[in-house]
Protein backbone atom coordinates (compact mmCIF):
# COMPACT_ATOMS: atom_id res chain seq x y z
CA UNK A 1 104.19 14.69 38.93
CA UNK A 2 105.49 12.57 41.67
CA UNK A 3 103.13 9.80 43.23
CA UNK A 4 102.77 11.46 47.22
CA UNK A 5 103.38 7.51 48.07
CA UNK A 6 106.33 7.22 46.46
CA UNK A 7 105.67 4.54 44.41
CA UNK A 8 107.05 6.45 40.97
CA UNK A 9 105.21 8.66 38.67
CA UNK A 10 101.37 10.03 38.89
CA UNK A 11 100.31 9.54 35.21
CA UNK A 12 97.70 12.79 35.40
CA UNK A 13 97.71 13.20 31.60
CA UNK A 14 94.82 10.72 30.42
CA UNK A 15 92.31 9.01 31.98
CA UNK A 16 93.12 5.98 30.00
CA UNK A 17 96.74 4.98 31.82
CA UNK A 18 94.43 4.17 34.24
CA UNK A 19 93.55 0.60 33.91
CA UNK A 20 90.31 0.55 36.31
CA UNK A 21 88.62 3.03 34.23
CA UNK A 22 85.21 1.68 32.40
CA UNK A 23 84.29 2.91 28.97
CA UNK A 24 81.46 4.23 29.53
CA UNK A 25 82.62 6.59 31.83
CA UNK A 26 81.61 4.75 35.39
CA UNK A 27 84.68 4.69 37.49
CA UNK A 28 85.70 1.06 38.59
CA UNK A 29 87.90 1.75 40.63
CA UNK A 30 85.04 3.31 43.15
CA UNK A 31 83.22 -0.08 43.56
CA UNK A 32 86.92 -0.97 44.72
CA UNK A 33 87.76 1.68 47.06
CA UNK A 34 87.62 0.79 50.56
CA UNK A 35 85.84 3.96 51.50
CA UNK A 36 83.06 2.92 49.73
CA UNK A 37 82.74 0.20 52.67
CA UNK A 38 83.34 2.82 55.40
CA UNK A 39 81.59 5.43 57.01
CA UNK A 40 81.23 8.57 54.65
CA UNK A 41 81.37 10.65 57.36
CA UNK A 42 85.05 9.96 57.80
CA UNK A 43 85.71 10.93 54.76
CA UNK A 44 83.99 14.28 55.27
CA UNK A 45 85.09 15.75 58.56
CA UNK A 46 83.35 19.03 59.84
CA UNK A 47 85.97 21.72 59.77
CA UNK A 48 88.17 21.61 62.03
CA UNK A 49 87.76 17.43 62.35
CA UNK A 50 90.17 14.93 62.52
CA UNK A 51 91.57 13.31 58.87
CA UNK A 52 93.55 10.79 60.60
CA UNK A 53 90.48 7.82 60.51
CA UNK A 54 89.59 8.82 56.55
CA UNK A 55 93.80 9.07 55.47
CA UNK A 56 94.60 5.38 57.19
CA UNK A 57 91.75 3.83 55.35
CA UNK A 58 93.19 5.20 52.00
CA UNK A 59 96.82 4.08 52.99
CA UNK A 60 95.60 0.76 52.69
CA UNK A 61 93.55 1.33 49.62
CA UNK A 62 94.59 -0.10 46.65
CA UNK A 63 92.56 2.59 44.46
CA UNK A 64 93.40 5.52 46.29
CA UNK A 65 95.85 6.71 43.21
CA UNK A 66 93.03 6.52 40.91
CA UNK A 67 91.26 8.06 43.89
CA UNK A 68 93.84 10.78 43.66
CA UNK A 69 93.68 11.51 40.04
CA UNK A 70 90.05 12.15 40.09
CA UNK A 71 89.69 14.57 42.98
CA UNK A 72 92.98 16.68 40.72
CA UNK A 73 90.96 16.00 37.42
CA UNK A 74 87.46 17.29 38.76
CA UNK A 75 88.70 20.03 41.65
CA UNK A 76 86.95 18.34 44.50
CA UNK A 77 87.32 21.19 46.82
CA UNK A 78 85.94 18.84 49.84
CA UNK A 79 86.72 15.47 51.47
CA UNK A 80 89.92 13.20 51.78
CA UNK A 81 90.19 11.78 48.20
CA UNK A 82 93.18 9.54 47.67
CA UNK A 83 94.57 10.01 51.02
CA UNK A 84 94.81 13.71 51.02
CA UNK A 85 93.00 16.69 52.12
CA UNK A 86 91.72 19.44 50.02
CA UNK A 87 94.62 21.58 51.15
CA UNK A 88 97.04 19.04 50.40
CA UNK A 89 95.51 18.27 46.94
CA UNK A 90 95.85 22.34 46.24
CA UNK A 91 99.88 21.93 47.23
CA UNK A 92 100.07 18.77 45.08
CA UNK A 93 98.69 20.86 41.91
CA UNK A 94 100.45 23.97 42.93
CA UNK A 95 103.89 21.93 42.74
CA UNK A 96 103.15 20.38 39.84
CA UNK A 97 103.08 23.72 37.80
């Protein structure tokens, strides 16, 4: 599967081509992500609510593919994760079968 930023290859797979993944099984790559410093609300419009606040602040995230991967691993059916909707996450999956 492509990388929606078009910066090569999404390595869905394993959990371990991810570099910023602990161990243990805590995520790094959250204590990195620049939503974590933002308000959550953004990131969790009501429906019908504007995306466009939540997306920019993952296009300059530099976690937002692990971001990505996560949301497509665990089916988070809510919430901008990795710079894309839930909608757009289903299309992403749905191309990638």
């Amino acid at each position: 599967m492509w990388n929606i930023f078009g910066e090569g290859p999404l390595n869905l797979a394993s959990p371990d081509a991810s570099p910023s993944l602990h161990n243990d099984g805590m995520h790094a790559w959250q204590d990195q992500a620049l939503c974590a410093q933002t308000d959550p609300e953004a990131f969790f419009p009501e429906k019908g609510g504007s995306t466009r606040e939540a997306k920019q602040v993952c296009q300059l995230c530099r976690v937002r593919d692990d971001c990505l991967r996560y949301a497509l691993e665990n089916d988070e059916r809510f919430g901008i994760w990795g710079g894309l909707s839930e909608r757009e996450r289903r299309r992403l999956k749905g191309r990638a079968v």
